[in-house]
PDB file of N, CA and C in Angstrom:
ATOM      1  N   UNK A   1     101.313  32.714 -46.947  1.00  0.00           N
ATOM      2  CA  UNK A   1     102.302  33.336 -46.106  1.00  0.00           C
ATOM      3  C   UNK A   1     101.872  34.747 -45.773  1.00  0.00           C
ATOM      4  N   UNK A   2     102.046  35.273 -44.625  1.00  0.00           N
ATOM      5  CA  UNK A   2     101.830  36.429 -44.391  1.00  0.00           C
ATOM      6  C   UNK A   2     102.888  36.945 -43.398  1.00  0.00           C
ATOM      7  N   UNK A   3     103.123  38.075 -43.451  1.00  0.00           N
ATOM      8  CA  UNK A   3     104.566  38.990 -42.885  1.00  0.00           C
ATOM      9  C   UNK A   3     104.447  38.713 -41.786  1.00  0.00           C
ATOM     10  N   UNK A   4     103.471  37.959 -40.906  1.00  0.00           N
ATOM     11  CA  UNK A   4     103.935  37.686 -39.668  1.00  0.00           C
ATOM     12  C   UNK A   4     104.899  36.734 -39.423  1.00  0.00           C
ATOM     13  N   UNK A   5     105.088  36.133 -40.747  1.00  0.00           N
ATOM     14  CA  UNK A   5     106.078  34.962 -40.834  1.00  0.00           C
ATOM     15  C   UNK A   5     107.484  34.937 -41.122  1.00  0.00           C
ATOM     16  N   UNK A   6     107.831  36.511 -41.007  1.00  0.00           N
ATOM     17  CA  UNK A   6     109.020  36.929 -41.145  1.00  0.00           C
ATOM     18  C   UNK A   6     109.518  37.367 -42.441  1.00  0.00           C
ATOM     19  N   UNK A   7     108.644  36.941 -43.451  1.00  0.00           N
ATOM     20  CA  UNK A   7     108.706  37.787 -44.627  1.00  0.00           C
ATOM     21  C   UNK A   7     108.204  39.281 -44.567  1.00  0.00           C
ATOM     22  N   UNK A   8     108.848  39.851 -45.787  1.00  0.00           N
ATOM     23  CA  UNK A   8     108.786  41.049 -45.974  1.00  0.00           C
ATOM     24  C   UNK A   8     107.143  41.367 -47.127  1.00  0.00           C
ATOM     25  N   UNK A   9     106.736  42.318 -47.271  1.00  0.00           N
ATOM     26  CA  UNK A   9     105.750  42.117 -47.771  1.00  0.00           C
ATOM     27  C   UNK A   9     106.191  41.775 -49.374  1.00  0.00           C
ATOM     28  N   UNK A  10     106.841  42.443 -49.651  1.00  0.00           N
ATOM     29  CA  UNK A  10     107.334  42.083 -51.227  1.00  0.00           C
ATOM     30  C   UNK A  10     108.206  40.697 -50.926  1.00  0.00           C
ATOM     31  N   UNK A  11     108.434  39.998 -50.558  1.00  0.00           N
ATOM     32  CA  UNK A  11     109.102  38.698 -50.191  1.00  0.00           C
ATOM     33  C   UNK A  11     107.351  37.796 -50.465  1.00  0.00           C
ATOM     34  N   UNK A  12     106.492  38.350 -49.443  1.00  0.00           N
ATOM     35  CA  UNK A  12     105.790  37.357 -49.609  1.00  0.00           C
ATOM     36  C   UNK A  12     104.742  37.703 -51.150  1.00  0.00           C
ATOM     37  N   UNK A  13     104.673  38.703 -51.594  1.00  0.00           N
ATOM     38  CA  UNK A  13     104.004  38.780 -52.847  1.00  0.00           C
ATOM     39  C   UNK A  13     104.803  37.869 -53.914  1.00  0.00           C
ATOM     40  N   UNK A  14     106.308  37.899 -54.118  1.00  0.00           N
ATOM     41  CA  UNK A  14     106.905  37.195 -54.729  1.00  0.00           C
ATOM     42  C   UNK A  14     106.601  35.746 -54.596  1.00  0.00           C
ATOM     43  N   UNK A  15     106.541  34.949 -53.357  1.00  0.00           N
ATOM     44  CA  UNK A  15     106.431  33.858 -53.186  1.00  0.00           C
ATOM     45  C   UNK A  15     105.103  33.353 -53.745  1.00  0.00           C
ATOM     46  N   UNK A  16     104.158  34.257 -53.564  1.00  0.00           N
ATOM     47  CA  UNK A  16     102.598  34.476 -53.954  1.00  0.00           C
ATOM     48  C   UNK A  16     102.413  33.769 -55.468  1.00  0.00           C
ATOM     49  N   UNK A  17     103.324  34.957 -55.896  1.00  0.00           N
ATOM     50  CA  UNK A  17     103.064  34.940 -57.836  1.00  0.00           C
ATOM     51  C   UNK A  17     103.882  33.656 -57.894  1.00  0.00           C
ATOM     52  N   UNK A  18     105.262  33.435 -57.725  1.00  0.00           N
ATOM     53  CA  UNK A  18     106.098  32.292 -58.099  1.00  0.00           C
ATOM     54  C   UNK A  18     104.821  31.184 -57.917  1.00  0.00           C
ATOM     55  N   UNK A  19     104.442  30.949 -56.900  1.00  0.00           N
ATOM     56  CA  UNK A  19     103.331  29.646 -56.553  1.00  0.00           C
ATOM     57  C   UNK A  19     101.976  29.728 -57.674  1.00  0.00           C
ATOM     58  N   UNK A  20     101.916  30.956 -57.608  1.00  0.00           N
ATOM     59  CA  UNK A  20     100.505  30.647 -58.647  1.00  0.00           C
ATOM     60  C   UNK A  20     101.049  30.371 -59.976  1.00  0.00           C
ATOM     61  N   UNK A  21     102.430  30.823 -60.717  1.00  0.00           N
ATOM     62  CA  UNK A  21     102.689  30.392 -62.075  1.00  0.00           C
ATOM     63  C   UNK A  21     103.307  29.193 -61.971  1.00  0.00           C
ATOM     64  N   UNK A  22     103.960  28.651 -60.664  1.00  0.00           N
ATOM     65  CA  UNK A  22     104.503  27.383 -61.082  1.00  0.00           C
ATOM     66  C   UNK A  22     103.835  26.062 -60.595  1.00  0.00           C
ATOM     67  N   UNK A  23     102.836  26.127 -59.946  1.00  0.00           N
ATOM     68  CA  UNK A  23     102.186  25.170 -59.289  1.00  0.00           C
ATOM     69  C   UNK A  23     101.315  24.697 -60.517  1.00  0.00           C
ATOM     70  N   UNK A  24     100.894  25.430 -61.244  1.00  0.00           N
ATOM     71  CA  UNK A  24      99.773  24.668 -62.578  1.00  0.00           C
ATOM     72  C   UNK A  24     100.954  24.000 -63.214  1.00  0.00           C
ATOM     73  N   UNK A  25     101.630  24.449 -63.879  1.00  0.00           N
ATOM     74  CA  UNK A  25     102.894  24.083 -64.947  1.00  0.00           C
ATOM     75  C   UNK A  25     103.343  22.518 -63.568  1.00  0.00           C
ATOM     76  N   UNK A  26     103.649  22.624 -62.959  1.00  0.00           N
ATOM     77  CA  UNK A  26     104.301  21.399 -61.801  1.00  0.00           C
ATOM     78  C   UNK A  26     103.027  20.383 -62.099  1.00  0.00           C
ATOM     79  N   UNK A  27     101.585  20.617 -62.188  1.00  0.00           N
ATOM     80  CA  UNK A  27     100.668  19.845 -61.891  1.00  0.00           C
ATOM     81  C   UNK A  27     100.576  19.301 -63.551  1.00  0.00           C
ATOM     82  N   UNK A  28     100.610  20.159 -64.809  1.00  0.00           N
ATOM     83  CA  UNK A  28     100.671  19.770 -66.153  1.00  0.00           C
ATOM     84  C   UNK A  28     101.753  18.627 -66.417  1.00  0.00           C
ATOM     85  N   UNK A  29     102.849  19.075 -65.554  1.00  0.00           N
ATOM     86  CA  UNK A  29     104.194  18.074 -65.589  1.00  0.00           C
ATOM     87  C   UNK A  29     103.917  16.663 -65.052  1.00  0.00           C
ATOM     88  N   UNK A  30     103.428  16.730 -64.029  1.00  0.00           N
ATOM     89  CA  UNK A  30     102.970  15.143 -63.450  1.00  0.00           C
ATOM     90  C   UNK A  30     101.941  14.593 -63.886  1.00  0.00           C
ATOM     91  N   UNK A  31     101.149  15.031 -64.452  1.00  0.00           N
ATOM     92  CA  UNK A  31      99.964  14.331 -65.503  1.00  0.00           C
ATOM     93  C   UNK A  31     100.722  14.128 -66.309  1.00  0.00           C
ATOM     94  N   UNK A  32     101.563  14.648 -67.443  1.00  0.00           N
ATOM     95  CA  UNK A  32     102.305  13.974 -68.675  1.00  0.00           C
ATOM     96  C   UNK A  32     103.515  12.631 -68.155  1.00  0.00           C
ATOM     97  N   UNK A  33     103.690  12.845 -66.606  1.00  0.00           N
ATOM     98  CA  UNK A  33     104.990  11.702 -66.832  1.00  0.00           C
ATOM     99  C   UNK A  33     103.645  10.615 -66.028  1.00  0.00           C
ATOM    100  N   UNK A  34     102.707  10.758 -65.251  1.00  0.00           N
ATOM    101  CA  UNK A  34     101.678   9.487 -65.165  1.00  0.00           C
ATOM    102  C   UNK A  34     101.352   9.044 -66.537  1.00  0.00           C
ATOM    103  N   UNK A  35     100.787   9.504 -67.102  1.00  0.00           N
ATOM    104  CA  UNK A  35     100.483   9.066 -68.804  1.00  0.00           C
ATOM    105  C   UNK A  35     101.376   8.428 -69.668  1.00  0.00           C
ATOM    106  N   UNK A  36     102.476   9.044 -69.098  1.00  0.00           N
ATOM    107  CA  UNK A  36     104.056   8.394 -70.105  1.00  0.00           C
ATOM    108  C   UNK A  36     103.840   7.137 -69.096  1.00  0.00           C
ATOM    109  N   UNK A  37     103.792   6.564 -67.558  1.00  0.00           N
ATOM    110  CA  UNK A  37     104.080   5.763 -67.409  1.00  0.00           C
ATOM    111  C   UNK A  37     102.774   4.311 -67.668  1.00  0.00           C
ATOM    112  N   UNK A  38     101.453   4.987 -67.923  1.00  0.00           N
ATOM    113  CA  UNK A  38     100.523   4.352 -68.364  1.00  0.00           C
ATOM    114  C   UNK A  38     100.649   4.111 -69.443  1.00  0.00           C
ATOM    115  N   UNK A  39     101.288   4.715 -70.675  1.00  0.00           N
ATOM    116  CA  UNK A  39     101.609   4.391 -72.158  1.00  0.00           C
ATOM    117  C   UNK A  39     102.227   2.966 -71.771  1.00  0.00           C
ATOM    118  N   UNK A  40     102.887   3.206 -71.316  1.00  0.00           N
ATOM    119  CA  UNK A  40     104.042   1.854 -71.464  1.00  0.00           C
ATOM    120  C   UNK A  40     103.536   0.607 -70.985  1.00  0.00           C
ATOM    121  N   UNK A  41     102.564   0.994 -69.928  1.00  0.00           N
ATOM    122  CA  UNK A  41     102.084   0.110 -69.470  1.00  0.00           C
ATOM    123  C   UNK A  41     101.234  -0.776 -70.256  1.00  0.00           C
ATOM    124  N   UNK A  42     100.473  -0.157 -70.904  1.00  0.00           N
ATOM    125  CA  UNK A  42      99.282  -0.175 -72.297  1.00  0.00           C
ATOM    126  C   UNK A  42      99.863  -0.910 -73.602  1.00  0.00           C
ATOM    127  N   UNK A  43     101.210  -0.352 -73.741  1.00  0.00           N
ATOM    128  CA  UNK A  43     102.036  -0.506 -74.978  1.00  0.00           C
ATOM    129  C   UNK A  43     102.417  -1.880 -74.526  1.00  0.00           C
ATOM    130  N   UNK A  44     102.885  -2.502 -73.089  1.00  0.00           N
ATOM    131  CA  UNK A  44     103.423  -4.053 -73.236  1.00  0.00           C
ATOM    132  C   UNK A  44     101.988  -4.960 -73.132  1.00  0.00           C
ATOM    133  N   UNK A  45     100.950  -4.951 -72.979  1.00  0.00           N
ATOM    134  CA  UNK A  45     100.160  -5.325 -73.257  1.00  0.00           C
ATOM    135  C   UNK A  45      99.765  -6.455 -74.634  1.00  0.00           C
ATOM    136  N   UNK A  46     100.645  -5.384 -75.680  1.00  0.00           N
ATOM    137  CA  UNK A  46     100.892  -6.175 -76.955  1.00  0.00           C
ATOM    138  C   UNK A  46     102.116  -6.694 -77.467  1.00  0.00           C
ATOM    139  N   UNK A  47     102.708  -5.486 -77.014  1.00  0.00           N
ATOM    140  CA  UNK A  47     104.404  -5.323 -77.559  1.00  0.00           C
ATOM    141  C   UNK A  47     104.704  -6.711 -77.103  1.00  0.00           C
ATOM    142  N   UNK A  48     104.583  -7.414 -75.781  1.00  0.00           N
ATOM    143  CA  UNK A  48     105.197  -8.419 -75.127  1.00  0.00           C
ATOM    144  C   UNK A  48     104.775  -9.654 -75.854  1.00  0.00           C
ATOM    145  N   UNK A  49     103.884  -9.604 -76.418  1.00  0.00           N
ATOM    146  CA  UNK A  49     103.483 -10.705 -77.365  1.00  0.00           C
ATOM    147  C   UNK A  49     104.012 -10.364 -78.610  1.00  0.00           C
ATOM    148  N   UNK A  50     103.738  -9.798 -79.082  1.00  0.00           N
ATOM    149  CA  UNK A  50     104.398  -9.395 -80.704  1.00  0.00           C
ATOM    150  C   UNK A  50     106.048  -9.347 -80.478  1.00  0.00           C
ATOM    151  N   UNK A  51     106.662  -9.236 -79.961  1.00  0.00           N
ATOM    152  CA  UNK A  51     108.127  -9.241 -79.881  1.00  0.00           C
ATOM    153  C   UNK A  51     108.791 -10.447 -78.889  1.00  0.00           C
ATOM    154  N   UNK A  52     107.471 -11.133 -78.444  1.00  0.00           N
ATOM    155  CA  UNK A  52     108.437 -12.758 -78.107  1.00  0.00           C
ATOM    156  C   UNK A  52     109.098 -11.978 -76.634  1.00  0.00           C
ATOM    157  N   UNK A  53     108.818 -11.331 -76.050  1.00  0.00           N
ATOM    158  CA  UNK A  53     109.609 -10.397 -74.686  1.00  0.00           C
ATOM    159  C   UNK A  53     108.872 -11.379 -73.611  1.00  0.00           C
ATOM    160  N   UNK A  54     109.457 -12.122 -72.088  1.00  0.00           N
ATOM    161  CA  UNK A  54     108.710 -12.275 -71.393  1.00  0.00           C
ATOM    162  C   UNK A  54     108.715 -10.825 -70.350  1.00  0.00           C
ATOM    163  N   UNK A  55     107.685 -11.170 -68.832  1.00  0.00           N
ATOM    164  CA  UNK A  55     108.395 -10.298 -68.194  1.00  0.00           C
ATOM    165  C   UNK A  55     109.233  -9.955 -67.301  1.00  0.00           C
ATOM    166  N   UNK A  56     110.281 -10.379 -67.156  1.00  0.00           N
ATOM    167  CA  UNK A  56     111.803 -10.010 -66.990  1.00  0.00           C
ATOM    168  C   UNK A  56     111.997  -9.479 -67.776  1.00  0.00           C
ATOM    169  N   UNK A  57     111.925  -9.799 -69.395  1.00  0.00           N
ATOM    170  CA  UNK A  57     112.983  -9.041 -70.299  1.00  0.00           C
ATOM    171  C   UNK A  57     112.393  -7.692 -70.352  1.00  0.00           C
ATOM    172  N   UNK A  58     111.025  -7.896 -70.388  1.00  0.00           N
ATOM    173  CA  UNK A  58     110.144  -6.046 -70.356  1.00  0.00           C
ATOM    174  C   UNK A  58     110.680  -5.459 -69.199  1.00  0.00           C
ATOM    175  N   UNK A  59     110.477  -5.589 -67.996  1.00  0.00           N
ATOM    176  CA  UNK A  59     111.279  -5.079 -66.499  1.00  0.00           C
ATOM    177  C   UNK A  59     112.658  -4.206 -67.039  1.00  0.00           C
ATOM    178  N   UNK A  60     113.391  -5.628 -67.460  1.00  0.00           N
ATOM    179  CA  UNK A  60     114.582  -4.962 -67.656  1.00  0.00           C
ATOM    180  C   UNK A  60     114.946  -3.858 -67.934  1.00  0.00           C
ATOM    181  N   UNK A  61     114.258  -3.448 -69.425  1.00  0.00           N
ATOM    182  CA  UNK A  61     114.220  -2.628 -70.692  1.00  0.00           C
ATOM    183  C   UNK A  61     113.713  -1.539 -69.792  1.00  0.00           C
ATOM    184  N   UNK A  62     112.296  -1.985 -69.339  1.00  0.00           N
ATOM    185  CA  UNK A  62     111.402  -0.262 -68.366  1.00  0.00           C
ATOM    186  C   UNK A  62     112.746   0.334 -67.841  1.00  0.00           C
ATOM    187  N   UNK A  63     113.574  -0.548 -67.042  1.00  0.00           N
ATOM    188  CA  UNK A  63     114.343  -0.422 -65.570  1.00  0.00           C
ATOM    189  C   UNK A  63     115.362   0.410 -66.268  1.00  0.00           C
ATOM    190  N   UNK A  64     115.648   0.305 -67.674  1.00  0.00           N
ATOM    191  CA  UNK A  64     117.022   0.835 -68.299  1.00  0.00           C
ATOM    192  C   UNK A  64     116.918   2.075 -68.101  1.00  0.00           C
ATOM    193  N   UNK A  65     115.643   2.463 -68.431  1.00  0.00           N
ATOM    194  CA  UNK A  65     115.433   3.919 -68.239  1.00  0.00           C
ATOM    195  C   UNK A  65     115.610   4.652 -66.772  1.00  0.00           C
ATOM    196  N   UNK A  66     115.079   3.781 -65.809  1.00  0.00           N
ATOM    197  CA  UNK A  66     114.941   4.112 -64.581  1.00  0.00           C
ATOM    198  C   UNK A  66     116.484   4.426 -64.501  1.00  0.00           C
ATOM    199  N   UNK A  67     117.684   3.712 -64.636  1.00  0.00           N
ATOM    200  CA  UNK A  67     118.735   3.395 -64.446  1.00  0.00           C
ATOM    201  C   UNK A  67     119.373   5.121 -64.513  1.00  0.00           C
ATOM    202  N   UNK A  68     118.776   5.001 -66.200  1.00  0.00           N
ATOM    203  CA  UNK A  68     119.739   6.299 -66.720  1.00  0.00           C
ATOM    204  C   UNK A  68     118.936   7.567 -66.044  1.00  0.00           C
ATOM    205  N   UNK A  69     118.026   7.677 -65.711  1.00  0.00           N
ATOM    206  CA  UNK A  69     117.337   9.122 -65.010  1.00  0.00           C
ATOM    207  C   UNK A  69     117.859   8.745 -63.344  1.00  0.00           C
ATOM    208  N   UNK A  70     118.504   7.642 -62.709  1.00  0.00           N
ATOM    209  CA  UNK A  70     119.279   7.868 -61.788  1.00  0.00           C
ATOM    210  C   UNK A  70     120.874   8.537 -61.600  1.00  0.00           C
ATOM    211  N   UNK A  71     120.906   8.032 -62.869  1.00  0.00           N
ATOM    212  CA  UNK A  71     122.552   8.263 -62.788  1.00  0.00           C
ATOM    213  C   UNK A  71     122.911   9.917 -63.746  1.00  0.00           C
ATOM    214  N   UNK A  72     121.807  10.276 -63.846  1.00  0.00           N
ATOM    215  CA  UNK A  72     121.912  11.375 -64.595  1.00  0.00           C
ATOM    216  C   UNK A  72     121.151  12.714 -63.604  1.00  0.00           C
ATOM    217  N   UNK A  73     120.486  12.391 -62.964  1.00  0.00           N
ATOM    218  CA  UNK A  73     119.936  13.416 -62.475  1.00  0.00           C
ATOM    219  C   UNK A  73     120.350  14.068 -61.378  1.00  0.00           C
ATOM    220  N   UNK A  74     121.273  13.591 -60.879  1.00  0.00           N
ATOM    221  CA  UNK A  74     122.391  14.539 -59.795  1.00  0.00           C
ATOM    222  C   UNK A  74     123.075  15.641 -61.014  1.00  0.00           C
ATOM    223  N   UNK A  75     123.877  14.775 -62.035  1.00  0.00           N
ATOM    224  CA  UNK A  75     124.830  16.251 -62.522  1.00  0.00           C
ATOM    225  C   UNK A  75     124.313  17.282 -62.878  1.00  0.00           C
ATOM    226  N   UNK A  76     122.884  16.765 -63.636  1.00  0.00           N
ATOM    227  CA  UNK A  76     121.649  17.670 -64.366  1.00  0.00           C
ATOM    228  C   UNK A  76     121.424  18.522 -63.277  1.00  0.00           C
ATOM    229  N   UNK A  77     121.262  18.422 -62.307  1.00  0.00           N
ATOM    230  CA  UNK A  77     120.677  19.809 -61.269  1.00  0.00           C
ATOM    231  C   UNK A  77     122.033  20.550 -60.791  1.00  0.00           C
ATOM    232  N   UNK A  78     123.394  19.547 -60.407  1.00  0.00           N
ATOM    233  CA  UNK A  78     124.477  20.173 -60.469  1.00  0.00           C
ATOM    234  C   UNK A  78     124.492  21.897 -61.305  1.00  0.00           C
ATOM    235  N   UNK A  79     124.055  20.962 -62.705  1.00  0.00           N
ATOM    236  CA  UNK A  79     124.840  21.830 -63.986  1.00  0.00           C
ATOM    237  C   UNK A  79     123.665  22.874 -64.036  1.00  0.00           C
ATOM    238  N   UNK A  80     122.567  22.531 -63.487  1.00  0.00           N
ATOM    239  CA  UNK A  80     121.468  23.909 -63.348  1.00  0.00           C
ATOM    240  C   UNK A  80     121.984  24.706 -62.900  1.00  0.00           C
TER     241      UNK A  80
END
């Protein structure tokens, strides 16, 4: 960004720093939830045999989660 863009110069230094400290931390964050979703992936591999699960019943179980980070993540930013 540069002040021709209607920012102020301290507007755009701010935007500057905010981007350089939060863009690594944002990029650390999405490597740990790809990995969380490759764990699982890895983990039914066996789990689905050792626990008699077909896959529907694994779906299901993944999906429970999906369920609750839908129905939860409106109030959660609400309550931010």
């Amino acid at each position: 960004m540069s002040v021709s863009d209607g920012l102020s110069e301290t507007e755009a230094r701010v935007f500057a720093k905010a981007g350089r400290r939060l863009i690594p931390f944002m990029i650390l964050l999405y490597l740990v939830s790809f990995l969380d979703r490759v764990n699982v992936s890895f983990a039914a591999l066996s789990m689905n045999g050792d626990l008699g699960f077909t896959a529907t019943v694994f779906g299901w179980g993944a999906g429970i989660f999906f369920f609750g980070y839908v129905l939860f993540e409106v109030p959660s930013n609400l309550a931010l």
